[in-house]
C-alpha atoms as a PDB file:
ATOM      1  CA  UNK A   1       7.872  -5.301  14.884  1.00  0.00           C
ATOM      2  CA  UNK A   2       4.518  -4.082  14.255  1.00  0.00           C
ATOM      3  CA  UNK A   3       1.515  -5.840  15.044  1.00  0.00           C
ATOM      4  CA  UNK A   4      -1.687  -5.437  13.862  1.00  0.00           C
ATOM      5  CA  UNK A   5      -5.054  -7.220  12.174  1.00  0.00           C
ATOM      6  CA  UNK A   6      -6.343  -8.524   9.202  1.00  0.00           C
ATOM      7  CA  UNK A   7      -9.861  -9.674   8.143  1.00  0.00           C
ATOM      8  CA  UNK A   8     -10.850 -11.884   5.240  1.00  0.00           C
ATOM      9  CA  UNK A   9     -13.053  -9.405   2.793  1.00  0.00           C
ATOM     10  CA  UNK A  10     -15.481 -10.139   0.185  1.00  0.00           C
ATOM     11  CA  UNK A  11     -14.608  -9.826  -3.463  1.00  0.00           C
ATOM     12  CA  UNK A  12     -17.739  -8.209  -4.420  1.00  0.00           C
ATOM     13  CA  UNK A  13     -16.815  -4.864  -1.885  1.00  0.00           C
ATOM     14  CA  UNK A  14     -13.119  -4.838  -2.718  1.00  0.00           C
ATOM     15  CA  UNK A  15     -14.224  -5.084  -6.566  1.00  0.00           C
ATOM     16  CA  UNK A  16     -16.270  -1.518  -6.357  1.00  0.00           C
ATOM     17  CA  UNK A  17     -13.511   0.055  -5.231  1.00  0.00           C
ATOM     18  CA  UNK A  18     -10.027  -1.486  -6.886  1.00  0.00           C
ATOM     19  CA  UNK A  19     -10.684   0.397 -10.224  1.00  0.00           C
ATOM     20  CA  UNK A  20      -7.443   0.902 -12.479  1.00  0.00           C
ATOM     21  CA  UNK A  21      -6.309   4.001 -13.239  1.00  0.00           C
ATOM     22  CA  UNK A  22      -4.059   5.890 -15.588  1.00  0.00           C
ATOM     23  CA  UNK A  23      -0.885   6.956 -13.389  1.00  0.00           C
ATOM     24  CA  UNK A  24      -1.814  10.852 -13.834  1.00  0.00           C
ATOM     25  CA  UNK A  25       0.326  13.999 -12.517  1.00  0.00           C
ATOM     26  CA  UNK A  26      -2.603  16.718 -11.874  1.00  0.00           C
ATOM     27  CA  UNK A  27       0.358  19.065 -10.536  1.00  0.00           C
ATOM     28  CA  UNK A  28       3.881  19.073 -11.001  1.00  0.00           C
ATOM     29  CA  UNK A  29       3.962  20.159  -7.080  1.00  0.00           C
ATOM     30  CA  UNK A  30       2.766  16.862  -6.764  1.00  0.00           C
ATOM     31  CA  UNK A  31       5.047  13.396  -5.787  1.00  0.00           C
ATOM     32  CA  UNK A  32       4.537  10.080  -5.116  1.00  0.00           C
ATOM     33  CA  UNK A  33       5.778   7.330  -2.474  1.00  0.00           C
ATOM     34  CA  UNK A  34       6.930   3.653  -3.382  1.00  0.00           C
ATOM     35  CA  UNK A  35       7.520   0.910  -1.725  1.00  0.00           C
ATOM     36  CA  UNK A  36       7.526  -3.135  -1.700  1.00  0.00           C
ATOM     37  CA  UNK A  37       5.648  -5.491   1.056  1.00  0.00           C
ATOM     38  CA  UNK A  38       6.581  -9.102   1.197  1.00  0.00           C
ATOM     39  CA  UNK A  39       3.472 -11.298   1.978  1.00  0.00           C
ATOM     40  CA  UNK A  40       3.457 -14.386   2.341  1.00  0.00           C
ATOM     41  CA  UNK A  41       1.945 -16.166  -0.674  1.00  0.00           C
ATOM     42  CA  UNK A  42       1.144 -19.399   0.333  1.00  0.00           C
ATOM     43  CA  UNK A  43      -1.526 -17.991   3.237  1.00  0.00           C
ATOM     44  CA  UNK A  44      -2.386 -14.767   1.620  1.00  0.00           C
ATOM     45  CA  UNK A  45      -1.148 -14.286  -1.665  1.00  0.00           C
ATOM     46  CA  UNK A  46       0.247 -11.206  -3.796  1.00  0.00           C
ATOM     47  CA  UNK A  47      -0.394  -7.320  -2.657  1.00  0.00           C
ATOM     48  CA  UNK A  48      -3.318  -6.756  -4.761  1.00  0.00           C
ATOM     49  CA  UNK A  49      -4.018  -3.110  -3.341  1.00  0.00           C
ATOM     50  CA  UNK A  50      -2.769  -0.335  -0.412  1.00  0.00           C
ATOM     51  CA  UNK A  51      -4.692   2.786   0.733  1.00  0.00           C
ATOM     52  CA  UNK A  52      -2.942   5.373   2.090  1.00  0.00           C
ATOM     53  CA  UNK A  53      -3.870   8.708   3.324  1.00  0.00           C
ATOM     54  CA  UNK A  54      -2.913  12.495   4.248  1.00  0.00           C
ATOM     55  CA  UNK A  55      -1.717  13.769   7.594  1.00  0.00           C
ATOM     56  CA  UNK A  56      -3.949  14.894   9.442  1.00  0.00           C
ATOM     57  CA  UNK A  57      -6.911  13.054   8.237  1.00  0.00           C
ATOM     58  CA  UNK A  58      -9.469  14.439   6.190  1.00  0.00           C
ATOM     59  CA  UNK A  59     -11.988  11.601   5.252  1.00  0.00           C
ATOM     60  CA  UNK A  60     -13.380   8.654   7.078  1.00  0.00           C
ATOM     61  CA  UNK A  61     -12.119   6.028   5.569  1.00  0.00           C
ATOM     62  CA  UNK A  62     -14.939   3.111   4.756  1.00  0.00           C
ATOM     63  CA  UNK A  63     -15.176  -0.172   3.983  1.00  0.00           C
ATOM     64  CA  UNK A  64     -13.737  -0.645   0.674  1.00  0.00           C
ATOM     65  CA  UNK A  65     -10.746   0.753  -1.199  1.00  0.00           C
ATOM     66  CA  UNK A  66     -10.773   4.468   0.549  1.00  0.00           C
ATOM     67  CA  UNK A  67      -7.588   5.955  -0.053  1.00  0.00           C
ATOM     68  CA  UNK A  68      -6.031   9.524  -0.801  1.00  0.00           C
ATOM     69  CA  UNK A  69      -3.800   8.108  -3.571  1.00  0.00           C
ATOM     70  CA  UNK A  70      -4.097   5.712  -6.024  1.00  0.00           C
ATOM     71  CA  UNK A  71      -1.456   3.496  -6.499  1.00  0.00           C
ATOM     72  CA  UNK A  72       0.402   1.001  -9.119  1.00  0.00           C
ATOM     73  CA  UNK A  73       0.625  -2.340  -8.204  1.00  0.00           C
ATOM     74  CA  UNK A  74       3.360  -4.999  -9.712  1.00  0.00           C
ATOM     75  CA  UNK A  75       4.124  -7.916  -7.983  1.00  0.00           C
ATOM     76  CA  UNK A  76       4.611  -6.809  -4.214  1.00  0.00           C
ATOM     77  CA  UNK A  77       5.792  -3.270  -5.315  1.00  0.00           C
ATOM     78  CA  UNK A  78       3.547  -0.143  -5.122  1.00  0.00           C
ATOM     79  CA  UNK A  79       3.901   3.056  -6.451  1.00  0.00           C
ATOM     80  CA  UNK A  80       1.073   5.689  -5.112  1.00  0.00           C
ATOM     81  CA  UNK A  81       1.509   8.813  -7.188  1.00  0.00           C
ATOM     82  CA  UNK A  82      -0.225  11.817  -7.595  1.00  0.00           C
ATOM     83  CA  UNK A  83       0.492  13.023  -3.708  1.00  0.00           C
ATOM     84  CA  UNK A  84       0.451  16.535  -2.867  1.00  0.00           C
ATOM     85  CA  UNK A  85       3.564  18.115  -0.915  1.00  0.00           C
ATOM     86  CA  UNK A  86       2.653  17.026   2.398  1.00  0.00           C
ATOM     87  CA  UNK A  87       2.675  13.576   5.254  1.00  0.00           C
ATOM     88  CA  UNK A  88       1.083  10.745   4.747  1.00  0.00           C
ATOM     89  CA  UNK A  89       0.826   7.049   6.425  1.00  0.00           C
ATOM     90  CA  UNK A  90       0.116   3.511   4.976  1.00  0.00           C
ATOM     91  CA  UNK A  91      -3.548   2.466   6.495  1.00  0.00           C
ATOM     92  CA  UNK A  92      -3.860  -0.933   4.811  1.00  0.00           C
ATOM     93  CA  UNK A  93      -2.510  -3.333   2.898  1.00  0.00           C
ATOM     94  CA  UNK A  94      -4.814  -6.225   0.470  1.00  0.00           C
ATOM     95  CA  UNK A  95      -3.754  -9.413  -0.290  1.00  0.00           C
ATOM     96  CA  UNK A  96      -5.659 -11.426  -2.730  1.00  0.00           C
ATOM     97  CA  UNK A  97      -4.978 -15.403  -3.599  1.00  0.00           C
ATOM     98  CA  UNK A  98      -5.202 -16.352  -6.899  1.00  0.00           C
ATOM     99  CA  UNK A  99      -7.965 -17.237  -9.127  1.00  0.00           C
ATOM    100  CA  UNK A 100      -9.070 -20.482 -10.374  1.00  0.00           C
ATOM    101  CA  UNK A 101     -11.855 -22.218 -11.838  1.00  0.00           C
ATOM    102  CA  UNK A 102     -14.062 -23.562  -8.426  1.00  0.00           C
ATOM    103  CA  UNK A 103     -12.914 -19.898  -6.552  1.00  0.00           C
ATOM    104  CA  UNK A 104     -12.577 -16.153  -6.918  1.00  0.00           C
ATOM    105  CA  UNK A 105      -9.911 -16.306  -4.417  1.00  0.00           C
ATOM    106  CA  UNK A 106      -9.954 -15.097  -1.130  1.00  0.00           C
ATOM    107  CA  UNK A 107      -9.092 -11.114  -0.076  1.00  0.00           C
ATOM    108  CA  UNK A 108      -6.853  -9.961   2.795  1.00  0.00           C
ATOM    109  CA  UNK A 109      -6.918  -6.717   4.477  1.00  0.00           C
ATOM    110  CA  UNK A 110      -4.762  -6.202   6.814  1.00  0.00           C
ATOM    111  CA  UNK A 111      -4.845  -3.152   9.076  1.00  0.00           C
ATOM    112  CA  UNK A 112      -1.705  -1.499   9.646  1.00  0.00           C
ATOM    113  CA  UNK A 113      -3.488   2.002  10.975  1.00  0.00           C
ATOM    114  CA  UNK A 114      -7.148   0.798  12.229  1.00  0.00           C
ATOM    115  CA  UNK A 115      -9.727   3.260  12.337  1.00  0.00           C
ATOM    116  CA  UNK A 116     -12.823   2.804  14.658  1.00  0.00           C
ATOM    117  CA  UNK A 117     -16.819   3.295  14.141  1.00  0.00           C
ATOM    118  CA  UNK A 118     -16.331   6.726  14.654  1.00  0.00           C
ATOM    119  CA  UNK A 119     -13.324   7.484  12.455  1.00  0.00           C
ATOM    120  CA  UNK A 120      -9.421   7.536  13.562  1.00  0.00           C
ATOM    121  CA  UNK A 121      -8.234   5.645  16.559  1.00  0.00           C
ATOM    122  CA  UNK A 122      -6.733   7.932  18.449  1.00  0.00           C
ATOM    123  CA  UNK A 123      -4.871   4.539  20.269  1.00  0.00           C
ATOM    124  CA  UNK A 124      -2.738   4.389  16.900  1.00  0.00           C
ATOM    125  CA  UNK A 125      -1.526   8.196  17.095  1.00  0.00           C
ATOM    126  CA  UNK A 126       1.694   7.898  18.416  1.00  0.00           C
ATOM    127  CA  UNK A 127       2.853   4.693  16.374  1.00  0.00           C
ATOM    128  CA  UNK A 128       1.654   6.295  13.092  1.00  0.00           C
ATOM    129  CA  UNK A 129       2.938   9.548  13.624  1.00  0.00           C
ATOM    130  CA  UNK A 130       6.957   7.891  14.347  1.00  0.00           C
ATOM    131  CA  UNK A 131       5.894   6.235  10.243  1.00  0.00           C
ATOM    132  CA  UNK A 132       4.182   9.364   8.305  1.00  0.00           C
ATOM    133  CA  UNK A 133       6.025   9.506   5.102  1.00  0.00           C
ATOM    134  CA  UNK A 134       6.809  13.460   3.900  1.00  0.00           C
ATOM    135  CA  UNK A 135       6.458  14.410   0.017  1.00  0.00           C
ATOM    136  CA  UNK A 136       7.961  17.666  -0.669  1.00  0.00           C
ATOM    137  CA  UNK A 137       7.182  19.394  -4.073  1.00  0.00           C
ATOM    138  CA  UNK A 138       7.781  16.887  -6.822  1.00  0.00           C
ATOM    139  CA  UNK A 139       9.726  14.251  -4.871  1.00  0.00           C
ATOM    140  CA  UNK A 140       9.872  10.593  -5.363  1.00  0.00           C
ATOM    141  CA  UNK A 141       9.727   9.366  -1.464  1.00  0.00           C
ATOM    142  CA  UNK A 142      11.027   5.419  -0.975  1.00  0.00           C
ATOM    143  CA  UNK A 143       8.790   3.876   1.876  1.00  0.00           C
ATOM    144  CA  UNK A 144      11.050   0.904   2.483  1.00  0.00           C
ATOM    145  CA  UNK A 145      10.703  -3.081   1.955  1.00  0.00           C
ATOM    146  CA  UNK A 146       8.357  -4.594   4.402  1.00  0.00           C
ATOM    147  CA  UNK A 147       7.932  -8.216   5.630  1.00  0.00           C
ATOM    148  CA  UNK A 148       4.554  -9.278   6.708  1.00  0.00           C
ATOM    149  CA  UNK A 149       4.539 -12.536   9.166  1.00  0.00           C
ATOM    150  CA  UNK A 150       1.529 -14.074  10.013  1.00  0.00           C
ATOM    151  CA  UNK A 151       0.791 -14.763  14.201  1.00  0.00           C
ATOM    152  CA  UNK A 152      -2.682 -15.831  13.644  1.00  0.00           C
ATOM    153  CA  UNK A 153      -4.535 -17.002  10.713  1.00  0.00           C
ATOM    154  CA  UNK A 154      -7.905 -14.706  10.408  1.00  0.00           C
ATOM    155  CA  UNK A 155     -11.066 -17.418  10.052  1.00  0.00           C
ATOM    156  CA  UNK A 156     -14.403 -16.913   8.773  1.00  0.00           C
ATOM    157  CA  UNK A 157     -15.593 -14.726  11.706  1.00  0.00           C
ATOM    158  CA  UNK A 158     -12.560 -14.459  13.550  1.00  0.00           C
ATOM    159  CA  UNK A 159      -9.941 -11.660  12.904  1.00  0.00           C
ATOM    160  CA  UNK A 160      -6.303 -12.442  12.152  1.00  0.00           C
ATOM    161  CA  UNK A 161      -2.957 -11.038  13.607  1.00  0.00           C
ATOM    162  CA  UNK A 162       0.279 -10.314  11.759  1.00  0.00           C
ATOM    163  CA  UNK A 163       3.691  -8.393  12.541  1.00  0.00           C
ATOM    164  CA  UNK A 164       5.612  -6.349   9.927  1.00  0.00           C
ATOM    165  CA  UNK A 165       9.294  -5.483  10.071  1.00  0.00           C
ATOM    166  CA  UNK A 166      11.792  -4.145   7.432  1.00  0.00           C
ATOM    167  CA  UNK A 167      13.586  -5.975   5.142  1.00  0.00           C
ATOM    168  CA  UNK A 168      17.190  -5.848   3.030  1.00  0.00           C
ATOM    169  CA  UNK A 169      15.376  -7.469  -0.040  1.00  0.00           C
ATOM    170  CA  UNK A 170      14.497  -6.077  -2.683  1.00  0.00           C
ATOM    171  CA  UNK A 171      16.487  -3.020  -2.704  1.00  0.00           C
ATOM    172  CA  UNK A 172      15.645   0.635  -3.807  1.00  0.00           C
ATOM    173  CA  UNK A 173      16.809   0.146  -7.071  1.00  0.00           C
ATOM    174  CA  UNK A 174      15.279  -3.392  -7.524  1.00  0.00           C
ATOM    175  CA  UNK A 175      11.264  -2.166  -6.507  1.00  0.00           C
ATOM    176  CA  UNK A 176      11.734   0.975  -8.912  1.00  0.00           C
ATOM    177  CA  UNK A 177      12.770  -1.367 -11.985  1.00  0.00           C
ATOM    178  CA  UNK A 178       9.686  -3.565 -10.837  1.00  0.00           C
ATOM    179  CA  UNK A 179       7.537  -0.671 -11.310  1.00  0.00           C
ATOM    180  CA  UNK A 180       9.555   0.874 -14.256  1.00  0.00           C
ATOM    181  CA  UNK A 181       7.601  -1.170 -17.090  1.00  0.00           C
ATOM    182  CA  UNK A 182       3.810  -0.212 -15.882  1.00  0.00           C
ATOM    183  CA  UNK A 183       5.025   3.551 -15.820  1.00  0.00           C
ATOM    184  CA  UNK A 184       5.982   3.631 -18.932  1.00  0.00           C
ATOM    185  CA  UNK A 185       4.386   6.539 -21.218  1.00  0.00           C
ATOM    186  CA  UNK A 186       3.907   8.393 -18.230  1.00  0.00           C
ATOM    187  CA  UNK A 187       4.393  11.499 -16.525  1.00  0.00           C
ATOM    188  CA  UNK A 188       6.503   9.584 -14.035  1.00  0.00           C
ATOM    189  CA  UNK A 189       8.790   7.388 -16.688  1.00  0.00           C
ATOM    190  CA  UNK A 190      11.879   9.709 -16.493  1.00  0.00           C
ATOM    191  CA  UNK A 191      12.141  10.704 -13.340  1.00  0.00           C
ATOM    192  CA  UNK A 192      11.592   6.912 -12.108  1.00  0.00           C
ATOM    193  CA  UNK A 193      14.481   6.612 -14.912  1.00  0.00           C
ATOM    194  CA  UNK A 194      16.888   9.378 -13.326  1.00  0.00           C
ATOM    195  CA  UNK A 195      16.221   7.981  -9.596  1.00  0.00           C
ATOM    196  CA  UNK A 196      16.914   4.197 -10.451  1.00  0.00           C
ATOM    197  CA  UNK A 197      20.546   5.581 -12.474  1.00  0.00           C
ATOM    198  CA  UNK A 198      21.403   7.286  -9.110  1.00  0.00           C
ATOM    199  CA  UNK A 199      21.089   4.063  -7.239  1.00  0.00           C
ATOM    200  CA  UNK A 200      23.995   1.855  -7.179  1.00  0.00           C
END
């Protein structure tokens, strides 16, 4: 199990940089990576965002949405496309409770690589380095189905602590048919099509 932290984040950061995009293919060379994380809903809510980045690192990440890839997000499934042949490791994960009319519904981010003042922590090398995800030329990589526990609820000033392990549910084929519908009319629709008709 892996442990790690998560801080409550304001909207108004998180807001700058969550902008949707078009899923794009600016190479054919080019893949993507998709996955599913299972957070709890009734303390954090749905997956609402996830930065990841290339191996070895090449920008300091900041606060906000700084990430490599941009990714598709539907329901707890996430599909980060546009990656160049090459490693890359999950940073972060958002959570984000729902809306309603007295709140804007508190943010999650929980840490899964942390990064210190000064950029990478080298403390997190070895750990991230057994995860980093490979994307050769055009591939479609599967990250795996995540659970996310809570050990300690994160408070106002205080940081949080969770653990993350794998899980059987959904499979393969299930998190690609999630994603299947906000893919459509793009350059990732048939080969999303041919993976999920290999899948039993």
């Amino acid at each position: 199990m892996k442990h790690a932290r998560f801080l409550i984040v304001g909207v108004i950061v998180l807001a700058l940089g969550a902008c949707a995009t078009v899923p794009s293919r600016s190479n054919p060379d080019n893949g993507a990576i998709y996955g599913y994380f299972d957070i709890p809903k009734d303390t954090l809510g749905q997956l609402s965002d996830i930065a990841l980045f290339h191996y070895p690192v090449q920008v300091k990440p900041y606060i906000g949405f700084a990430t490599d890839l941009h990714s598709v997000i539907v329901g707890g499934a996430f599909f980060a496309y546009d990656a160049a042949p090459g490693k890359y490791f999950i940073q972060r994960v958002v959570a984000k409770q729902p809306s309603s009319l007295l709140s804007a519904g508190a943010e999650y981010s929980l840490e899964l690589v942390h990064f210190g003042v000064g950029g990478f922590d080298e403390a997190n090398k070895a750990a991230m380095e057994k995860s980093l995800i490979t994307v050769k030329p055009g591939q479609l990589v599967y990250a795996g189905a995540q659970g996310i526990s809570i050990d300690k609820k994160a408070g106002f000033l205080s940081k949080g602590a969770f653990s993350t392990g794998p899980i059987n549910s959904p499979t393969e084929k299930e998190v690609l048919e999630k994603l299947l519908p906000a893919l459509k009319d793009t350059p990732w629709e048939q080969q999303v099509k041919e993976r999920i008709a290999s899948l039993k």
